[in-house]
C-alpha atoms as a PDB file:
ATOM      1  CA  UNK A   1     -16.031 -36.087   3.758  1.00  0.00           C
ATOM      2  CA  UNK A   2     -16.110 -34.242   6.695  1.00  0.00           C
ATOM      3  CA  UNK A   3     -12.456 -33.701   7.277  1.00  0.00           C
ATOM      4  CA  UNK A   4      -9.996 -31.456   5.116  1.00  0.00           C
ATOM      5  CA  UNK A   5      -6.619 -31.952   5.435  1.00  0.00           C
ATOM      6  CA  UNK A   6      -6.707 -33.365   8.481  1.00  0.00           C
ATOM      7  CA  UNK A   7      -8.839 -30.674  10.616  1.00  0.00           C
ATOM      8  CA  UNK A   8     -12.487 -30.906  10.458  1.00  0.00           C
ATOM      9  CA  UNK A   9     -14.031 -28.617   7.438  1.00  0.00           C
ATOM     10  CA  UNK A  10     -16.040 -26.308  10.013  1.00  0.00           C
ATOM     11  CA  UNK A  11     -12.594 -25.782  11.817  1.00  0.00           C
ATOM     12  CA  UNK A  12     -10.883 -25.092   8.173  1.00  0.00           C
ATOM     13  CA  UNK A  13     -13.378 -22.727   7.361  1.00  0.00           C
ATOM     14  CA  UNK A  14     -13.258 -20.762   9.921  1.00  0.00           C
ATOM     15  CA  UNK A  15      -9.539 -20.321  10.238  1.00  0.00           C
ATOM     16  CA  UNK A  16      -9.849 -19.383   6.380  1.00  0.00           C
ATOM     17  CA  UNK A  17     -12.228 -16.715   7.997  1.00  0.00           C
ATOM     18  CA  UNK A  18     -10.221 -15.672  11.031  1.00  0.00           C
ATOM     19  CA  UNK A  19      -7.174 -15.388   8.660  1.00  0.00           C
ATOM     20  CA  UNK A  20      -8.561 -13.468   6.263  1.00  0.00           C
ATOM     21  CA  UNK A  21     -10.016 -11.320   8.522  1.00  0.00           C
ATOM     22  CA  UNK A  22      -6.795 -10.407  10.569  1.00  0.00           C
ATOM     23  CA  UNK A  23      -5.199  -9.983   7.360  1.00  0.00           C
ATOM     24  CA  UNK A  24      -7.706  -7.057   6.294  1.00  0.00           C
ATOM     25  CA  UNK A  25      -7.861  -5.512   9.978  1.00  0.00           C
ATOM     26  CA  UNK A  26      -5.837  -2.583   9.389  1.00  0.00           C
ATOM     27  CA  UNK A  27      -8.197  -1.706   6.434  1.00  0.00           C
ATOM     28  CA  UNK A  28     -10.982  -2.350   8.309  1.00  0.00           C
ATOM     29  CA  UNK A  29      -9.541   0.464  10.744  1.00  0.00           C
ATOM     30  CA  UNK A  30      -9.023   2.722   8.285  1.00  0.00           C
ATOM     31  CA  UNK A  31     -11.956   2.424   6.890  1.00  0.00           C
ATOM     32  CA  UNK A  32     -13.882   2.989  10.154  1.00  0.00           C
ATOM     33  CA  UNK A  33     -11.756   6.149  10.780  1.00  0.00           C
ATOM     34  CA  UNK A  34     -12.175   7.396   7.014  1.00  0.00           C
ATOM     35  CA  UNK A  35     -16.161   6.803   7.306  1.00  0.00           C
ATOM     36  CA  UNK A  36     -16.419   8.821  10.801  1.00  0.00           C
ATOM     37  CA  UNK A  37     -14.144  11.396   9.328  1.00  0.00           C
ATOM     38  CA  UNK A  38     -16.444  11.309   5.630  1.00  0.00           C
ATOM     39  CA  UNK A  39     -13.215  10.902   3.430  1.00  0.00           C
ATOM     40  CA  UNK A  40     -14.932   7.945   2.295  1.00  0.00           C
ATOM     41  CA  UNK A  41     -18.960   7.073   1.583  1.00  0.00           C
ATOM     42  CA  UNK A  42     -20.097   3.707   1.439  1.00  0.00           C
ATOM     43  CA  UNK A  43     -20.393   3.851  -2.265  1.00  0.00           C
ATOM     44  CA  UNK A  44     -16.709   4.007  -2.774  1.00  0.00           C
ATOM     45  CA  UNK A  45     -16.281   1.194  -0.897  1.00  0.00           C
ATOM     46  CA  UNK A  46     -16.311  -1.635  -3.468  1.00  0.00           C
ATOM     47  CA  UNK A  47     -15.083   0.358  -5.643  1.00  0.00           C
ATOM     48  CA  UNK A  48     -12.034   1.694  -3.834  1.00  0.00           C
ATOM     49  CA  UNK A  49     -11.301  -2.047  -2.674  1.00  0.00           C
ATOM     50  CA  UNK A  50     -11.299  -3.083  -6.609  1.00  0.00           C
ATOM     51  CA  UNK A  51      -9.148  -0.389  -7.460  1.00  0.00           C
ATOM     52  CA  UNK A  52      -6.287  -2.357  -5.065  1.00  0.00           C
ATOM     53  CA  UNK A  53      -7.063  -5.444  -6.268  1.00  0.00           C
ATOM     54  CA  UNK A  54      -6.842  -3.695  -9.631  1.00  0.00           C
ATOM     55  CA  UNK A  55      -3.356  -2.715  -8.499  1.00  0.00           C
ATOM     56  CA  UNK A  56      -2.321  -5.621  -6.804  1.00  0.00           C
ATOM     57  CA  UNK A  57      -2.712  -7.342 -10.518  1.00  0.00           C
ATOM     58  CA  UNK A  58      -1.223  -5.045 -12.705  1.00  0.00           C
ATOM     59  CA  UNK A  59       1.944  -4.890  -9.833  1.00  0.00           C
ATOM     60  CA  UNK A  60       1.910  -8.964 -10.708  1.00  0.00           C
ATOM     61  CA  UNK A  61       1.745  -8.756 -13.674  1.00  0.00           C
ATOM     62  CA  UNK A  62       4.997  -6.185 -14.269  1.00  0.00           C
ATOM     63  CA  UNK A  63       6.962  -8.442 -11.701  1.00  0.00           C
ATOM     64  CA  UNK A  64       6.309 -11.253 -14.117  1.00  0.00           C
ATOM     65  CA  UNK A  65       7.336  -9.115 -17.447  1.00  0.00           C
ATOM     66  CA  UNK A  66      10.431  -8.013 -16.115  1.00  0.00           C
ATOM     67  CA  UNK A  67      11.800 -10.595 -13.257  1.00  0.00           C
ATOM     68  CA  UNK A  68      13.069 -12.784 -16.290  1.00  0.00           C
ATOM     69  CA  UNK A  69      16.394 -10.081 -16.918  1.00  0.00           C
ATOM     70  CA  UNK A  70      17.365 -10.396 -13.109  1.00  0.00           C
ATOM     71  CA  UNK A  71      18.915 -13.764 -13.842  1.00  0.00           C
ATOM     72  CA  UNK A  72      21.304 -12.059 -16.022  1.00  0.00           C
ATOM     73  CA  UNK A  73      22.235  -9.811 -13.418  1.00  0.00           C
ATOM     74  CA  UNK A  74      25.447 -10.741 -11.223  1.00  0.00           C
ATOM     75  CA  UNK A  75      24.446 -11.724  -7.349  1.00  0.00           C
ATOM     76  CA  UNK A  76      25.229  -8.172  -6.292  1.00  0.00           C
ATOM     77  CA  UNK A  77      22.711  -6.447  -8.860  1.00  0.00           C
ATOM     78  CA  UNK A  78      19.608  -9.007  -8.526  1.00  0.00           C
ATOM     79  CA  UNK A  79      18.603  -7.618  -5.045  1.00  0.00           C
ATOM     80  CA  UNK A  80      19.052  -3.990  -6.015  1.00  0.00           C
ATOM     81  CA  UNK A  81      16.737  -4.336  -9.593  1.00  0.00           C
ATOM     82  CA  UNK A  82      14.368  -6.619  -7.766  1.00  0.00           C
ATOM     83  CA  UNK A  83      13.705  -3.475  -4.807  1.00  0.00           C
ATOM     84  CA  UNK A  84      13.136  -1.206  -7.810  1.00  0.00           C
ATOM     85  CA  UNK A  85      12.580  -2.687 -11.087  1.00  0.00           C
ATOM     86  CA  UNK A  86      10.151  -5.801 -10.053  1.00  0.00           C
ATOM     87  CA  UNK A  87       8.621  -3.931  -6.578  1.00  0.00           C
ATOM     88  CA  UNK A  88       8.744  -0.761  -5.733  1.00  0.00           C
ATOM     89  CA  UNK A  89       7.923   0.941  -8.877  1.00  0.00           C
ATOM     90  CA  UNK A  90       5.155  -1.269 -10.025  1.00  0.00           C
ATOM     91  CA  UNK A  91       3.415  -1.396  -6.810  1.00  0.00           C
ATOM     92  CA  UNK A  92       3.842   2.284  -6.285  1.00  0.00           C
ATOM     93  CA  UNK A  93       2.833   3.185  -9.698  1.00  0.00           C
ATOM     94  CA  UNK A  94       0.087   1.119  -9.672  1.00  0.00           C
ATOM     95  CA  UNK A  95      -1.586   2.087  -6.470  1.00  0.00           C
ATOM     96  CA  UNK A  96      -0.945   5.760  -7.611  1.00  0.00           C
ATOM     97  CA  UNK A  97      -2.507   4.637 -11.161  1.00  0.00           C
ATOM     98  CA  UNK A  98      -5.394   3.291  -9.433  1.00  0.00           C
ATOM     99  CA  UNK A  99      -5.981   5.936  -7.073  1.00  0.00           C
ATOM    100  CA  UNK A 100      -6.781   8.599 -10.157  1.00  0.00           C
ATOM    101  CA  UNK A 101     -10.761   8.456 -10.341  1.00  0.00           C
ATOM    102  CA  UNK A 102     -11.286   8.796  -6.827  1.00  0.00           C
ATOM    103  CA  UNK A 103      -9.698  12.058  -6.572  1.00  0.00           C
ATOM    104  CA  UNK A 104     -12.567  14.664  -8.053  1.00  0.00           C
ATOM    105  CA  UNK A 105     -16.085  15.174  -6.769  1.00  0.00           C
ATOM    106  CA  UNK A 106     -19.301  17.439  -7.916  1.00  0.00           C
ATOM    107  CA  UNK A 107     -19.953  17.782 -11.604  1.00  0.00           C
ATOM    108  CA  UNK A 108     -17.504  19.891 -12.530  1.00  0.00           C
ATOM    109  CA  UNK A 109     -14.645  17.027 -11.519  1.00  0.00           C
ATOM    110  CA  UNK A 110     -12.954  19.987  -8.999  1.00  0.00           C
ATOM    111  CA  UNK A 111      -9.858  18.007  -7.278  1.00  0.00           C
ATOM    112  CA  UNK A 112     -10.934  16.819  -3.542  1.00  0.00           C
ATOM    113  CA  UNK A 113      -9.190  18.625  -0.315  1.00  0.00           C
ATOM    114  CA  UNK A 114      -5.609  17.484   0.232  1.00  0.00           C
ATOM    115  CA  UNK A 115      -6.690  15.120   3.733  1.00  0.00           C
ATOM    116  CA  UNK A 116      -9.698  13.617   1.546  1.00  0.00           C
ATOM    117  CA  UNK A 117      -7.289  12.392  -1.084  1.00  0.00           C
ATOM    118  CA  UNK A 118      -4.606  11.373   1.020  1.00  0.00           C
ATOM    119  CA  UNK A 119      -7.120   9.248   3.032  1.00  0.00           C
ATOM    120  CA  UNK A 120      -8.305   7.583  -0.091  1.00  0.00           C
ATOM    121  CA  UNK A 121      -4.753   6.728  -1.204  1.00  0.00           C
ATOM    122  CA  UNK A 122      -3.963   5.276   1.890  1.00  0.00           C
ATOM    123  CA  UNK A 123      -7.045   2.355   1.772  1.00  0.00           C
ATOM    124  CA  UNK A 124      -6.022   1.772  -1.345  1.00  0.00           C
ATOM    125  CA  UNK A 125      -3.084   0.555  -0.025  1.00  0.00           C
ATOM    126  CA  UNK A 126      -3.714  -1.298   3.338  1.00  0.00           C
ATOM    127  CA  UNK A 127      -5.978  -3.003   0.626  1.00  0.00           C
ATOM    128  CA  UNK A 128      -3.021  -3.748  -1.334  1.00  0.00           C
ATOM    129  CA  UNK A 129      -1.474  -4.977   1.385  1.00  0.00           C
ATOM    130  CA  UNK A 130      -4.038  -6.523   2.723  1.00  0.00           C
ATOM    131  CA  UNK A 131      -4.270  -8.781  -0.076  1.00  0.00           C
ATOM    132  CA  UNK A 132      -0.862  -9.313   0.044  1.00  0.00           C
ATOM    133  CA  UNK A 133      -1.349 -10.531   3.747  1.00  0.00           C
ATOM    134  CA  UNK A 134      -3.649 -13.215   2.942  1.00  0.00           C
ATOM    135  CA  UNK A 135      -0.958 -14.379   0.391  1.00  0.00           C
ATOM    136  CA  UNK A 136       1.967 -14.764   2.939  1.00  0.00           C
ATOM    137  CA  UNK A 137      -0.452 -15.977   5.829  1.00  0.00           C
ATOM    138  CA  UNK A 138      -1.534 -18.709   3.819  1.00  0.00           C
ATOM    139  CA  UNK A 139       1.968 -19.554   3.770  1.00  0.00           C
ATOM    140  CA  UNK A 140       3.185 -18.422   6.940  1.00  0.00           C
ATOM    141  CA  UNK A 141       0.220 -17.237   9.854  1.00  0.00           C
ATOM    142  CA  UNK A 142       2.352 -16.394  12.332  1.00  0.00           C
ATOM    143  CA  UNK A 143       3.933 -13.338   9.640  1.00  0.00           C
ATOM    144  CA  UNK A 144       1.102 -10.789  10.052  1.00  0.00           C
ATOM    145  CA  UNK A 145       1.561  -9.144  13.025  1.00  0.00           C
ATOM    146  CA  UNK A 146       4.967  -8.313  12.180  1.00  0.00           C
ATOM    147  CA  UNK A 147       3.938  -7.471   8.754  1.00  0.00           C
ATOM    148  CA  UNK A 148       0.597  -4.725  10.545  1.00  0.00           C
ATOM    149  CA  UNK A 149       3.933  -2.407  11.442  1.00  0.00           C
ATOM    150  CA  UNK A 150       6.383  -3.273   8.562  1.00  0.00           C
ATOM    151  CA  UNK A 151       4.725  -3.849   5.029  1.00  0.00           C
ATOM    152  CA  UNK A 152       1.199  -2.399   5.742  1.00  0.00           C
ATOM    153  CA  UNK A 153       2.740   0.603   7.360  1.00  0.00           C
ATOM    154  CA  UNK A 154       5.285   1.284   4.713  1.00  0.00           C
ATOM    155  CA  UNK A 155       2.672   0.216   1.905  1.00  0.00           C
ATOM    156  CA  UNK A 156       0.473   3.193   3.555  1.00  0.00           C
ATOM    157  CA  UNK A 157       3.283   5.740   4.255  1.00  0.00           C
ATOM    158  CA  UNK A 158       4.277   4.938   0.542  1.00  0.00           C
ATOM    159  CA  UNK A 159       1.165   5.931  -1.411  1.00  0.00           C
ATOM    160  CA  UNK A 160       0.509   8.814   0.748  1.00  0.00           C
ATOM    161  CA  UNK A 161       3.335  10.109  -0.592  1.00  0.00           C
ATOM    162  CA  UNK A 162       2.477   9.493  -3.870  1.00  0.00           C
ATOM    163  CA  UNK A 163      -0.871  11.515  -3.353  1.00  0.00           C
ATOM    164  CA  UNK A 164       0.705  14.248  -1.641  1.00  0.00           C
ATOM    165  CA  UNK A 165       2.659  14.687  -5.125  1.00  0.00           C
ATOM    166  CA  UNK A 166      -0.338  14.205  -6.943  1.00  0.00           C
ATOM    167  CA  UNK A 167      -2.687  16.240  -5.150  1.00  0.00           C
ATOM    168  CA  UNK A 168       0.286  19.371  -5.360  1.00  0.00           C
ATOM    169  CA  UNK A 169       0.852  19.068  -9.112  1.00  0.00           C
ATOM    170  CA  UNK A 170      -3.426  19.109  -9.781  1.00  0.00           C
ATOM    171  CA  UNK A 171      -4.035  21.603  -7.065  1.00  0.00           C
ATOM    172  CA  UNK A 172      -0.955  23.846  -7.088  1.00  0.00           C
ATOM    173  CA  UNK A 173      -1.390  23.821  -3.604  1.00  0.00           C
ATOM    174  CA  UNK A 174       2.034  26.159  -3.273  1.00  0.00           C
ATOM    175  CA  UNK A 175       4.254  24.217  -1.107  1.00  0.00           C
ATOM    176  CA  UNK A 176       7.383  23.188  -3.360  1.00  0.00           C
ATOM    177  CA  UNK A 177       8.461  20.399  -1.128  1.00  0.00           C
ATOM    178  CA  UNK A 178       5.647  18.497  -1.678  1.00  0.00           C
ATOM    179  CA  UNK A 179       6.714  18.033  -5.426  1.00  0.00           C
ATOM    180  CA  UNK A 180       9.487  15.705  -4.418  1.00  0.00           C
ATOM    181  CA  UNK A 181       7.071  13.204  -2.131  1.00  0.00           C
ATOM    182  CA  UNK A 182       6.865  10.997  -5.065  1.00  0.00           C
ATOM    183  CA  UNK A 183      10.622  10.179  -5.101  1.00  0.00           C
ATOM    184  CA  UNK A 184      10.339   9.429  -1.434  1.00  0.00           C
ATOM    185  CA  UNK A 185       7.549   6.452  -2.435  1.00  0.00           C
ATOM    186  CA  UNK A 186       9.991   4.930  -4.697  1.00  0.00           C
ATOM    187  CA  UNK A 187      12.762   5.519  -2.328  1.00  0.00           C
ATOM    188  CA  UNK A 188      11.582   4.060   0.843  1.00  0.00           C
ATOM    189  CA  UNK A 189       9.709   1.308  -0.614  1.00  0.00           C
ATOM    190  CA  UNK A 190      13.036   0.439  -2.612  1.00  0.00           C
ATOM    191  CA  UNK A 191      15.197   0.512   0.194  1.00  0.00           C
ATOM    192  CA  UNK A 192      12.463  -1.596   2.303  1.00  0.00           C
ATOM    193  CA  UNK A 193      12.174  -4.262  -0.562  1.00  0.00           C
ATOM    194  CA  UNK A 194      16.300  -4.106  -0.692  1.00  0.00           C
ATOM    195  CA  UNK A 195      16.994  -4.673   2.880  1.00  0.00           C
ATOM    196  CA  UNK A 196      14.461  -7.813   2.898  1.00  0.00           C
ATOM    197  CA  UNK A 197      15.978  -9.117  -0.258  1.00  0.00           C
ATOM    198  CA  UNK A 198      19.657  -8.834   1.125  1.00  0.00           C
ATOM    199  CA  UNK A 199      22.003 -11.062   3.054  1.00  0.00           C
ATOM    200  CA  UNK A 200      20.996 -10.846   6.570  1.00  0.00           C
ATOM    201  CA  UNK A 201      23.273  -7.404   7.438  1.00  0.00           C
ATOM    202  CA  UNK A 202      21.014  -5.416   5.643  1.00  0.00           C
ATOM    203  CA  UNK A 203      17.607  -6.364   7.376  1.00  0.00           C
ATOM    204  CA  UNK A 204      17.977  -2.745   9.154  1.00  0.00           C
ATOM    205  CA  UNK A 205      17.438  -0.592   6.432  1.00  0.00           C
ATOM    206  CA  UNK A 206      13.817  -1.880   5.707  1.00  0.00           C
ATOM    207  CA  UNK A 207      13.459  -1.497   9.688  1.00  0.00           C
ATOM    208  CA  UNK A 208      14.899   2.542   9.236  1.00  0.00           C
ATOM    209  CA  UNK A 209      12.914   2.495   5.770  1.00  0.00           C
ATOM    210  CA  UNK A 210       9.930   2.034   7.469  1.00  0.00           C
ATOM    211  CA  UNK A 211      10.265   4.047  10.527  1.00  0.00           C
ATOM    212  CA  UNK A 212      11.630   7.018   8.572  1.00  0.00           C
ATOM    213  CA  UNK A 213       8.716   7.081   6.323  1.00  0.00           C
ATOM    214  CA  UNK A 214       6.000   6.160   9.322  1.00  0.00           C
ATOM    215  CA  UNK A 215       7.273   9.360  10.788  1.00  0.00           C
ATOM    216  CA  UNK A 216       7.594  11.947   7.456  1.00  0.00           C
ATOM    217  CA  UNK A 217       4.071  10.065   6.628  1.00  0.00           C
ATOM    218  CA  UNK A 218       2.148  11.016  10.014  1.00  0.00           C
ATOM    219  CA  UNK A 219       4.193  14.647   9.386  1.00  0.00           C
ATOM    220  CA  UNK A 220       2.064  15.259   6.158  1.00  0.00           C
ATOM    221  CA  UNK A 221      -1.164  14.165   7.340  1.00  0.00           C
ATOM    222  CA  UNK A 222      -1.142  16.528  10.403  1.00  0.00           C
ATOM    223  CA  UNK A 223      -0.244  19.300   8.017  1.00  0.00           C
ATOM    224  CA  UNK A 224      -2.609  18.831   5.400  1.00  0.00           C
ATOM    225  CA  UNK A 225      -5.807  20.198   4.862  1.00  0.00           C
ATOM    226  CA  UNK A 226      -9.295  19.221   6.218  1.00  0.00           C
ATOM    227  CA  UNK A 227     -11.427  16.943   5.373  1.00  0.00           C
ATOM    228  CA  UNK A 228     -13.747  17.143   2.589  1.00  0.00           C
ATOM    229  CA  UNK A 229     -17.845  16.932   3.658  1.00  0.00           C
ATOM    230  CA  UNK A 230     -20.800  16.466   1.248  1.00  0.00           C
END
């Protein structure tokens, strides 16, 4: 009774633990950073960490709607819909869905300062992908810290994006580049997904996906706004 699998159940548990800690760790950052900064109280908290897990499901449950007409795509076309069709949109769209009632504050619901949203958007989804790391470290351990500056990274580059689009077409904030950030969510995260998806030649262009993105993501950051303070 006192051995699971072979390892002792203490010693299970607490890899359970330690893996599901590592997995969250770039959250956990964030969310240290966000607090100190007060883009985030500890109210939101729970609630911000449903909202990806919230997004995480509804992203599963497109995946599962539409990945039935890839097989009647040829072998050429199934990697291509199943970047966009089956993950980049959902995901995207989801954590963008998600991200909605945690963009307004004070009683008359006036739309947060650009760095407060865009710091919201982004633990939404190291959450997401947080979740998702528990998922392939469950199968695979030694996967996560490749996937800290590959999946999380483009997962957060991603859905700042998407707020950076957002927060322009609520705020009017005046700077007409900033309509076409959305596009760039979809685009990088497709091409990511594609190049993972793909024969082995490919595997670069999630590499460039990411880095490209890492870089135009840390560019709208340090030009955005301050933060917003009670």
């Amino acid at each position: 009774m006192l051995v699971l699998k072979g390892k002792p159940r203490y010693s299970f548990y607490m890899d359970i633990v330690s893996l599901v800690f590592f997995s969250f760790l770039p959250c956990l950052l964030w969310l240290w950073f966000c607090m100190h900064k007060k883009y985030v109280t500890g109210i939101l908290i729970p609630f911000l960490t449903a909202a990806a897990a919230g997004a995480v499901v509804c992203s599963v449950f497109a995946r599962f709607v539409f990945e039935p007409f890839s097989l009647a795509l040829s072998p050429g076309l199934a990697p291509l819909f199943t970047a966009v069709i089956l993950t980049a949109i959902p995901e995207e769209s989801s954590k963008l869905m998600f991200l909605l009632p945690f963009i307004r504050t004070g009683p008359e619901r006036k739309i947060l300062p650009s760095r407060s949203v865009y710091a919201r958007a982004v633990f939404i989804a190291l959450a997401f992908a947080s979740f998702e790391n528990v998922i392939f470290a469950l199968r695979f351990p030694g996967v996560l810290p490749l996937r800290f500056f590959s999946a999380v990274l483009l997962h957060a580059s991603a859905s700042l994006f998407s707020a950076v689009w957002l927060h322009e077409r609520l705020s009017g904030s005046g700077r007409p580049m900033h309509r076409f950030t959305l596009f760039g969510a979809f685009f990088f995260h497709s091409i990511y997904a594609f190049g993972l998806s793909s024969s082995r030649p490919w595997f670069f262009l999630s590499l460039l996906a990411v880095a490209f993105a890492g870089a135009w993501a840390a560019f709208l950051w340090q030009t955005s706004g301050e933060s917003y303070r009670d």
